[in-house]
C-alpha atoms as a PDB file:
ATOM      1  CA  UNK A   1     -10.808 -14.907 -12.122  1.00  0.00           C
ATOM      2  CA  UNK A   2      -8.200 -17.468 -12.637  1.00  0.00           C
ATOM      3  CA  UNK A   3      -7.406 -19.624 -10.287  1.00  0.00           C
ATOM      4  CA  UNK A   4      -4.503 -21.779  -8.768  1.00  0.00           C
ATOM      5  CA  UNK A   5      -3.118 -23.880  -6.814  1.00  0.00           C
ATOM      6  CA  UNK A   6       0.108 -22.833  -4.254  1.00  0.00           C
ATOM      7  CA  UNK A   7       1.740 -25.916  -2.460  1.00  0.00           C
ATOM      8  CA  UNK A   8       2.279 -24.869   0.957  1.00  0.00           C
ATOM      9  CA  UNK A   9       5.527 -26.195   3.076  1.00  0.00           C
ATOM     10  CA  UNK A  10       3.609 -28.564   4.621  1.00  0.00           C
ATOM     11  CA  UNK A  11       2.617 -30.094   1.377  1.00  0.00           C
ATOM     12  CA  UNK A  12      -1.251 -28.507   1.309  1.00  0.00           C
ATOM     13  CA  UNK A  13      -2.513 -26.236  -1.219  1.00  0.00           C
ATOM     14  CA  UNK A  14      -3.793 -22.899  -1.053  1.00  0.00           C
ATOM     15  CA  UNK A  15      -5.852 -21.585  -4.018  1.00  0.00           C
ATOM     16  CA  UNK A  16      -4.989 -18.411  -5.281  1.00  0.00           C
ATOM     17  CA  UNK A  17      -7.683 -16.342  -7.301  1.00  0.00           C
ATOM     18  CA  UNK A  18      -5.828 -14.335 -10.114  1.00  0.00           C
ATOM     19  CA  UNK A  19      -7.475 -11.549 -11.532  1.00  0.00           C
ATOM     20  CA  UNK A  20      -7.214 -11.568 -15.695  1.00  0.00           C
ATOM     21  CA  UNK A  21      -4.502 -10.006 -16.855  1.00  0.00           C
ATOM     22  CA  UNK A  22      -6.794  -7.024 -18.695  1.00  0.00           C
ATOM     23  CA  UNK A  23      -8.384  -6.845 -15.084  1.00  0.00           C
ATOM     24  CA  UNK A  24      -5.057  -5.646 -13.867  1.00  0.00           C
ATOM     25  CA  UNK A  25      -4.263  -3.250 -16.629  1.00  0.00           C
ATOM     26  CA  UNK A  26      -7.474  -1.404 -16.166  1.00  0.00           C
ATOM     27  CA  UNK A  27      -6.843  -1.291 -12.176  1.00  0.00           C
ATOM     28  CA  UNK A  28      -3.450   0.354 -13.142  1.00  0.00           C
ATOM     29  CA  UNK A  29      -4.821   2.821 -15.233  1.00  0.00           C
ATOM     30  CA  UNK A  30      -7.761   3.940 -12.724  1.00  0.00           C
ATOM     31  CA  UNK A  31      -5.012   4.438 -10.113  1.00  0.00           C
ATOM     32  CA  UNK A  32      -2.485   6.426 -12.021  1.00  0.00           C
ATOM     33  CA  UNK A  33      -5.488   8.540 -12.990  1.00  0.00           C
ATOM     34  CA  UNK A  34      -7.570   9.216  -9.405  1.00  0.00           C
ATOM     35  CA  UNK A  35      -3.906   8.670  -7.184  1.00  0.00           C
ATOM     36  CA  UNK A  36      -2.641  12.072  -7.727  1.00  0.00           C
ATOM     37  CA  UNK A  37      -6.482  13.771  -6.946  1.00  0.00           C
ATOM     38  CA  UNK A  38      -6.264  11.850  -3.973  1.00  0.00           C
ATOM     39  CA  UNK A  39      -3.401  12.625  -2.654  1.00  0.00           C
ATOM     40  CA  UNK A  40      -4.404  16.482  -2.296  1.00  0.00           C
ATOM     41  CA  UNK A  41      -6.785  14.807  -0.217  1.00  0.00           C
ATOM     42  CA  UNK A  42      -4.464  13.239   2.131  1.00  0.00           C
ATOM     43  CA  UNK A  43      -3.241  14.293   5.391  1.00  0.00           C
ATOM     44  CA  UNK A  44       0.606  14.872   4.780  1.00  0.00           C
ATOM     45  CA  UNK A  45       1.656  12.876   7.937  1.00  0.00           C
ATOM     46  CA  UNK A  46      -0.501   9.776   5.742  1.00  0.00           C
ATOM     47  CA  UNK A  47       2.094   7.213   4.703  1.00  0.00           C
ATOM     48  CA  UNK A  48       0.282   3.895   4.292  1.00  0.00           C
ATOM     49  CA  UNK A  49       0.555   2.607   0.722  1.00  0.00           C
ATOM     50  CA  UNK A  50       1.155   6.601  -0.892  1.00  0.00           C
ATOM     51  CA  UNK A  51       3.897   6.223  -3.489  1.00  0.00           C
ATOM     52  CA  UNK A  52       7.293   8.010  -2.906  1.00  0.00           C
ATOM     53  CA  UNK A  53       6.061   7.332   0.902  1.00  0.00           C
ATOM     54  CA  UNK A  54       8.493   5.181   3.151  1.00  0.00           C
ATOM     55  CA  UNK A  55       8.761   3.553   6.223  1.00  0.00           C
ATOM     56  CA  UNK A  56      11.912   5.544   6.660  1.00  0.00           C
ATOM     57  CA  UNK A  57      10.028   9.030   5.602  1.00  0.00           C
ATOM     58  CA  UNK A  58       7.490   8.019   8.480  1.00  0.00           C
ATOM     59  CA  UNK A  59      10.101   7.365  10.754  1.00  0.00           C
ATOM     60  CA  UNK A  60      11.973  10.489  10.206  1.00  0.00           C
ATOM     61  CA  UNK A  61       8.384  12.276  10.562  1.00  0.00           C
ATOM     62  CA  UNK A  62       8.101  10.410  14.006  1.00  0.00           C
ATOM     63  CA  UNK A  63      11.539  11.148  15.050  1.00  0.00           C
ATOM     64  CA  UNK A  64      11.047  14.786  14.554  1.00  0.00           C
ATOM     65  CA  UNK A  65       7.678  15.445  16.472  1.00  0.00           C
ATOM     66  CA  UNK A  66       9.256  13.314  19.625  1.00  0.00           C
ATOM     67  CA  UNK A  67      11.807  16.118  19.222  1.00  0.00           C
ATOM     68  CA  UNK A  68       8.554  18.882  18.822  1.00  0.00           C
ATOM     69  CA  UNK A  69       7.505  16.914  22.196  1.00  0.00           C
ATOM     70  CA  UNK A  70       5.001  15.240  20.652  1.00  0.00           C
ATOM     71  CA  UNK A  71       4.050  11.530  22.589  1.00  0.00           C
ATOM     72  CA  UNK A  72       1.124   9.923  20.874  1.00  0.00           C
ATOM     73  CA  UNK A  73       1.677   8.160  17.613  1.00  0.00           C
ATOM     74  CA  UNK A  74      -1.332   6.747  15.690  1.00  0.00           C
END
């Protein structure tokens, strides 16, 4: 890990641990290869952090089972 320093507003730091930049590359990879295998997996309703997911797709989704007359939303 790499680390540095972030200067806060208030004129403290924060470390920051940055992984190397091969580190990152390999995560990448990994995900583009197990993400779509996964995905079968998922629940279809699942929108947290799924790409071509949205906060407006999952509102839409929402919107449409209050029509359904659906009340519960977790």
């Amino acid at each position: 890990m790499h680390q540095q320093t972030l200067e806060r507003e208030d004129g403290s730091k924060r470390l920051l641990q940055v992984p190397p930049f091969f580190d990152r590359v390999a995560q990448r990879a990994v995900a583009q290869v197990i993400s779509p295998a996964l995905d079968t997996l998922m629940y279809t309703g699942s929108f947290g952090f799924r790409r071509g997911k949205s906060r407006h797709l999952a509102t839409q989704m929402i919107q449409k089972a209050y029509r359904e007359g659906y009340r519960w939303v977790l």
